[in-house]
Protein backbone atom coordinates (compact mmCIF):
# COMPACT_ATOMS: atom_id res chain seq x y z
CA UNK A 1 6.52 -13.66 14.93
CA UNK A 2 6.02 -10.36 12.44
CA UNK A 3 3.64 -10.86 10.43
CA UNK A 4 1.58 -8.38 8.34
CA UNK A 5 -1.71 -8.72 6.19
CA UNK A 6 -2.78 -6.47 3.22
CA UNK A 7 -6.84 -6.53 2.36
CA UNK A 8 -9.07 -4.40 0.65
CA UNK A 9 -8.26 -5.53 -3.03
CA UNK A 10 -10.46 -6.43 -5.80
CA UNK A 11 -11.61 -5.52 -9.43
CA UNK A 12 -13.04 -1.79 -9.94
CA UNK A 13 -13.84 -0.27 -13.25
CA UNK A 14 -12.34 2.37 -14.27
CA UNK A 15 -12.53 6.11 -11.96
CA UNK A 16 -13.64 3.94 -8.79
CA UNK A 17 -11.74 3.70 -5.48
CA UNK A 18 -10.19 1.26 -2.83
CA UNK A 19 -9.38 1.16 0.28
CA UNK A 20 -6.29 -1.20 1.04
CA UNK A 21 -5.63 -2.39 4.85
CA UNK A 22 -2.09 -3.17 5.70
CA UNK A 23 -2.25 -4.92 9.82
CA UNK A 24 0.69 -5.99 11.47
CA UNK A 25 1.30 -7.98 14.41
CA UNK A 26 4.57 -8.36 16.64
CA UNK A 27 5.97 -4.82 15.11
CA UNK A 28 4.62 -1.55 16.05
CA UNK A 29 4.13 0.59 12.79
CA UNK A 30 3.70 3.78 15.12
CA UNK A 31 7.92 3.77 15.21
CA UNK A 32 9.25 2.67 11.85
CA UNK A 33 8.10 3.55 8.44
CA UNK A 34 5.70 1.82 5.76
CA UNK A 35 5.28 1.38 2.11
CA UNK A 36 3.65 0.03 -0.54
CA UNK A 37 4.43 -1.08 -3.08
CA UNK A 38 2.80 -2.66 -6.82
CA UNK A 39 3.97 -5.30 -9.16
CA UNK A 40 2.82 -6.00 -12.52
CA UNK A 41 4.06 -8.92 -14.66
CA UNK A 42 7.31 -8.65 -16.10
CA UNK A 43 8.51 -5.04 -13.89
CA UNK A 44 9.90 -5.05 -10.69
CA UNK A 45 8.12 -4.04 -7.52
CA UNK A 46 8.40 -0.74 -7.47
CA UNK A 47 7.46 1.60 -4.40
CA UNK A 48 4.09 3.48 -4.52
CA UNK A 49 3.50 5.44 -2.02
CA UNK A 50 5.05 5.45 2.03
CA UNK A 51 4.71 6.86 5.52
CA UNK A 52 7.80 7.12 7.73
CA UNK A 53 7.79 7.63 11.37
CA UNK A 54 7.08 11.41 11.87
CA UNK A 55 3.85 10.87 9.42
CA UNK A 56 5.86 12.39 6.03
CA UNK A 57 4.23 10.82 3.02
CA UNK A 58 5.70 10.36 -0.20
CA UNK A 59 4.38 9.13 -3.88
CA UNK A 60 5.27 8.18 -7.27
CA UNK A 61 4.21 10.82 -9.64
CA UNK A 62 1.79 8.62 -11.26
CA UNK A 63 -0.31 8.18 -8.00
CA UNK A 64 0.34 11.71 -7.15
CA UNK A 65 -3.44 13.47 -5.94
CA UNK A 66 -5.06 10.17 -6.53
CA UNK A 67 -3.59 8.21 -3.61
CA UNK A 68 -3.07 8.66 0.09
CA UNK A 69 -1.41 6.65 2.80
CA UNK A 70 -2.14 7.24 6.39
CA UNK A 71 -1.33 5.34 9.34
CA UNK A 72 -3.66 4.03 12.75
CA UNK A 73 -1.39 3.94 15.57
CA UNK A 74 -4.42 2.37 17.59
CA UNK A 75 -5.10 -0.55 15.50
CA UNK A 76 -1.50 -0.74 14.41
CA UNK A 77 -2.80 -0.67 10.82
CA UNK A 78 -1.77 1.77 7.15
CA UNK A 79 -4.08 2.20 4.91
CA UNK A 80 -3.86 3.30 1.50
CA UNK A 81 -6.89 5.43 -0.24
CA UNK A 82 -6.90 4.71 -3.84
CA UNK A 83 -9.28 6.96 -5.96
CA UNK A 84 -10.06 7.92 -9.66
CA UNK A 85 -8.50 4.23 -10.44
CA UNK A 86 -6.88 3.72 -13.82
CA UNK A 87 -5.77 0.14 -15.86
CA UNK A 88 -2.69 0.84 -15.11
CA UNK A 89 -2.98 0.93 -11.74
CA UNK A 90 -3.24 -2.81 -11.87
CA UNK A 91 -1.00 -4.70 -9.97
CA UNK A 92 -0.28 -6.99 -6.51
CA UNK A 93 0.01 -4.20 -3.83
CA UNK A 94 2.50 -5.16 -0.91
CA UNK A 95 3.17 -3.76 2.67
CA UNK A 96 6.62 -3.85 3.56
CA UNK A 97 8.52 -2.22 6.47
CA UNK A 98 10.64 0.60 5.94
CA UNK A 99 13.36 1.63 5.23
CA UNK A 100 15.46 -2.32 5.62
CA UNK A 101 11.99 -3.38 3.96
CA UNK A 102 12.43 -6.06 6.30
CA UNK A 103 9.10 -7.48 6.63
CA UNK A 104 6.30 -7.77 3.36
CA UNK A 105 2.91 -8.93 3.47
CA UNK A 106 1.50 -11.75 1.51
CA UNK A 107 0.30 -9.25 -0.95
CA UNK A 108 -3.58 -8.56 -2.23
CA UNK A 109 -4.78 -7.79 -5.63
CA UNK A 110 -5.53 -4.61 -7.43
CA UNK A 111 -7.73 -4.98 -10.70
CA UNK A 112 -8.93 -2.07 -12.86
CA UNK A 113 -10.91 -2.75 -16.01
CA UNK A 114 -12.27 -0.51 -18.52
């Protein structure tokens, strides 16, 4: 059974920073790629930021210097750095396999107030 688990959410004011865990288990993330991505009520869920297999990143513009994915082969884990947080970076933030996006995570929660 696949299965991965995002963590590392919760509510930050405004220009703090997160650290969001993405762990799978019965995939190995060290040979496919990984993204995440953020929902907000009434838009789709849109990709944020991903890591594919060779360790190439990319980002949406509006995440662009603030945010970094990386990847642990060793703990089988991708991580995304979230700092100088804004509102509108608000949103559920999923894993997901790439690039069939085959497999999501149950999703955690990204609040930032004023």
């Amino acid at each position: 059974q696949v299965q991965l688990v995002e963590s590392g959410g919760g509510l930050v004011q405004t220009g703090g920073s997160l650290r969001l865990s993405c762990a799978a288990s019965g995939i190995r993330f060290s040979v496919i790629g990984v993204g995440w991505f953020r929902q907000t009520p009434g838009k789709q869920r849109d990709l944020v930021a991903s890591i594919a297999s060779d360790d190439r990143t990319t980002y949406v513009d509006s995440v662009k210097g603030r945010f970094a994915i990386s990847r642990d082969n060793a703990k089988n884990t991708v991580y995304l750095q979230m700092n100088s947080l804004r509102p509108e970076d608000t949103g559920i933030y999923y894993c997901a396999t790439l690039p069939r996006r085959s497999y999501w995570g149950q999703g955690t929660q990204v609040t930032v107030s004023v």
